[in-house]
C-alpha atoms as a PDB file:
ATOM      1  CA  UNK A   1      72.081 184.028  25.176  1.00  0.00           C
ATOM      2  CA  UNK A   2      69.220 181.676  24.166  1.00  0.00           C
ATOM      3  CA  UNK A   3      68.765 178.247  25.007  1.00  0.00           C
ATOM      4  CA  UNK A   4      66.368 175.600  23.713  1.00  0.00           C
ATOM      5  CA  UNK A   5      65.749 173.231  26.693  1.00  0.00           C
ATOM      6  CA  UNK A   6      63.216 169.891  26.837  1.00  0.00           C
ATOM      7  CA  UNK A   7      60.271 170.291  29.265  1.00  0.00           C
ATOM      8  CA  UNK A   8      60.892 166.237  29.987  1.00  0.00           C
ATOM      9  CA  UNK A   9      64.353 167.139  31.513  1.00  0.00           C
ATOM     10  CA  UNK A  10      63.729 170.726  32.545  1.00  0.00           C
ATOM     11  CA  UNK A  11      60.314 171.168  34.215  1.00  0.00           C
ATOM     12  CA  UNK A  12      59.025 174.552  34.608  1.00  0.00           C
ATOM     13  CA  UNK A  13      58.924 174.430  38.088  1.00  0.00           C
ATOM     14  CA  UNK A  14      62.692 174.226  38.067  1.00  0.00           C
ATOM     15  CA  UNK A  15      62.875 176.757  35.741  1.00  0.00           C
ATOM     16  CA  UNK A  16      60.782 178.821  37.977  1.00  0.00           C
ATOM     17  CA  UNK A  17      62.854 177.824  41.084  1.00  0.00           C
ATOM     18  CA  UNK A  18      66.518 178.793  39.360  1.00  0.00           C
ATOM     19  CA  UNK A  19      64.725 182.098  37.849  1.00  0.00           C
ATOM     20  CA  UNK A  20      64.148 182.971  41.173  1.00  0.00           C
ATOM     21  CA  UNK A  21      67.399 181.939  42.675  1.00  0.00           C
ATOM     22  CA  UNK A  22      69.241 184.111  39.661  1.00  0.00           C
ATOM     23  CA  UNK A  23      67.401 187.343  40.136  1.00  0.00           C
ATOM     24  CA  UNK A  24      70.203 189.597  41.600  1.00  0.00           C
ATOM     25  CA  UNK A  25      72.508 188.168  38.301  1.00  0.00           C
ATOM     26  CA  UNK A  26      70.181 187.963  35.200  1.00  0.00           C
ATOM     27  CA  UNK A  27      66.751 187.952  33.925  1.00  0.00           C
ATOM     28  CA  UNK A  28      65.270 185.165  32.092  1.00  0.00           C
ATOM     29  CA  UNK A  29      62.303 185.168  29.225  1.00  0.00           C
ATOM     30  CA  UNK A  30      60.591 182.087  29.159  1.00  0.00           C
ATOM     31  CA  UNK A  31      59.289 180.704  25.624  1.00  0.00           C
ATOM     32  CA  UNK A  32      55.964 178.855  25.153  1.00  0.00           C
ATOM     33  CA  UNK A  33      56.201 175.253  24.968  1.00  0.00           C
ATOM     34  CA  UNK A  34      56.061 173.728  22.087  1.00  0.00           C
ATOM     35  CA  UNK A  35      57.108 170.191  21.123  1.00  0.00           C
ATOM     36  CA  UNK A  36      58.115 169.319  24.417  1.00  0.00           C
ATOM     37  CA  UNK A  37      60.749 172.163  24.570  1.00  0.00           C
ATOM     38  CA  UNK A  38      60.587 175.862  25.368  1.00  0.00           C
ATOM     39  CA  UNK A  39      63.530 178.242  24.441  1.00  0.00           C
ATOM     40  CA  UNK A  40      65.069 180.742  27.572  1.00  0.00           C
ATOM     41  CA  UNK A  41      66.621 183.717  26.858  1.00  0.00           C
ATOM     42  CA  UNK A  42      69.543 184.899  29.603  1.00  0.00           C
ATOM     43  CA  UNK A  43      70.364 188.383  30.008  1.00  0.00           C
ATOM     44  CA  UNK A  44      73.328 189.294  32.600  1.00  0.00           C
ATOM     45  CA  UNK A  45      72.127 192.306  34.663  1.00  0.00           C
ATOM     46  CA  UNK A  46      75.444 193.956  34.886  1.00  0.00           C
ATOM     47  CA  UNK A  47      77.001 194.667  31.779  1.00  0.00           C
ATOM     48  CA  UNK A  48      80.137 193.791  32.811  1.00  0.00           C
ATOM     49  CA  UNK A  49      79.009 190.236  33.255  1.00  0.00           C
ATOM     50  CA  UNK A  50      80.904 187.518  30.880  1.00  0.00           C
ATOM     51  CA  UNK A  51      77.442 186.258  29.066  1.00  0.00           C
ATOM     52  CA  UNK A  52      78.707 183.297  28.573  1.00  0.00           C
ATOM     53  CA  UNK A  53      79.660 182.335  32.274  1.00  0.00           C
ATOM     54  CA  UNK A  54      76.104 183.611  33.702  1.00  0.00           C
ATOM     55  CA  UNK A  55      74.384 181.420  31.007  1.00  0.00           C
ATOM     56  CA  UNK A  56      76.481 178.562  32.306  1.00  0.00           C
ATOM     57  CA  UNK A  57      76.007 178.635  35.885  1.00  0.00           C
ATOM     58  CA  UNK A  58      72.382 179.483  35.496  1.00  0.00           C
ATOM     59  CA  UNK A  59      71.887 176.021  33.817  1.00  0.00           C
ATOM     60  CA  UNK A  60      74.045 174.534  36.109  1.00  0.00           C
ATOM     61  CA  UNK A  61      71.930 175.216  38.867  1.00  0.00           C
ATOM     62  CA  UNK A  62      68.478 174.355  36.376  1.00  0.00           C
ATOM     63  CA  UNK A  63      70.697 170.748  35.884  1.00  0.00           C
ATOM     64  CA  UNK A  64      71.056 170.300  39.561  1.00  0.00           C
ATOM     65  CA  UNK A  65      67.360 171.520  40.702  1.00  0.00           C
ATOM     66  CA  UNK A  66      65.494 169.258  37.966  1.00  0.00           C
ATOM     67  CA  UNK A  67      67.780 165.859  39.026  1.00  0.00           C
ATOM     68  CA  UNK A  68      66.824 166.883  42.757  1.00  0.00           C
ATOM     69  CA  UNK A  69      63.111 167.642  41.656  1.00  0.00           C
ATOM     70  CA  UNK A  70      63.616 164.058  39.685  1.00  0.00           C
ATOM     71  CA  UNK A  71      65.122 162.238  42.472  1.00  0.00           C
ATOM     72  CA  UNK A  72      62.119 163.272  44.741  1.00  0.00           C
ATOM     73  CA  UNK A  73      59.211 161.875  42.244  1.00  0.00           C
ATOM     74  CA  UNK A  74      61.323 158.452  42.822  1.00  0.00           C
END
């Protein structure tokens, strides 16, 4: 599934971060930046995976690590 996402909300380090916490369910290619948005890709790892439900709880979790990372710049 891709996914266009803004670098203001979604920092890279977050992306980085929920990459890493996602290994064991999908794998992730990271667009360059352009405009002040990149585009992700999302690729379940088992094909039995529902796309559509990895893609949502992997952005989920990017949501909830940028407001965190956003909260702590406060």
């Amino acid at each position: 599934m891709k996914i266009s996402l803004s670098s203001m909300i979604y920092p890279l380090r977050c992306l980085d971060e929920t990459v890493t916490a996602f290994a064991d369910f999908c794998s992730v290619a990271i667009g360059p930046v352009q405009n002040k948005s990149y585009s992700i890709e999302i690729l379940p790892l088992s094909p039995a995976a529902n796309d559509e439900l990895v893609a949502n709880e992997f952005l989920n979790y990017l949501l909830s690590v940028s407001i965190r990372d956003l909260l702590l710049d406060c």
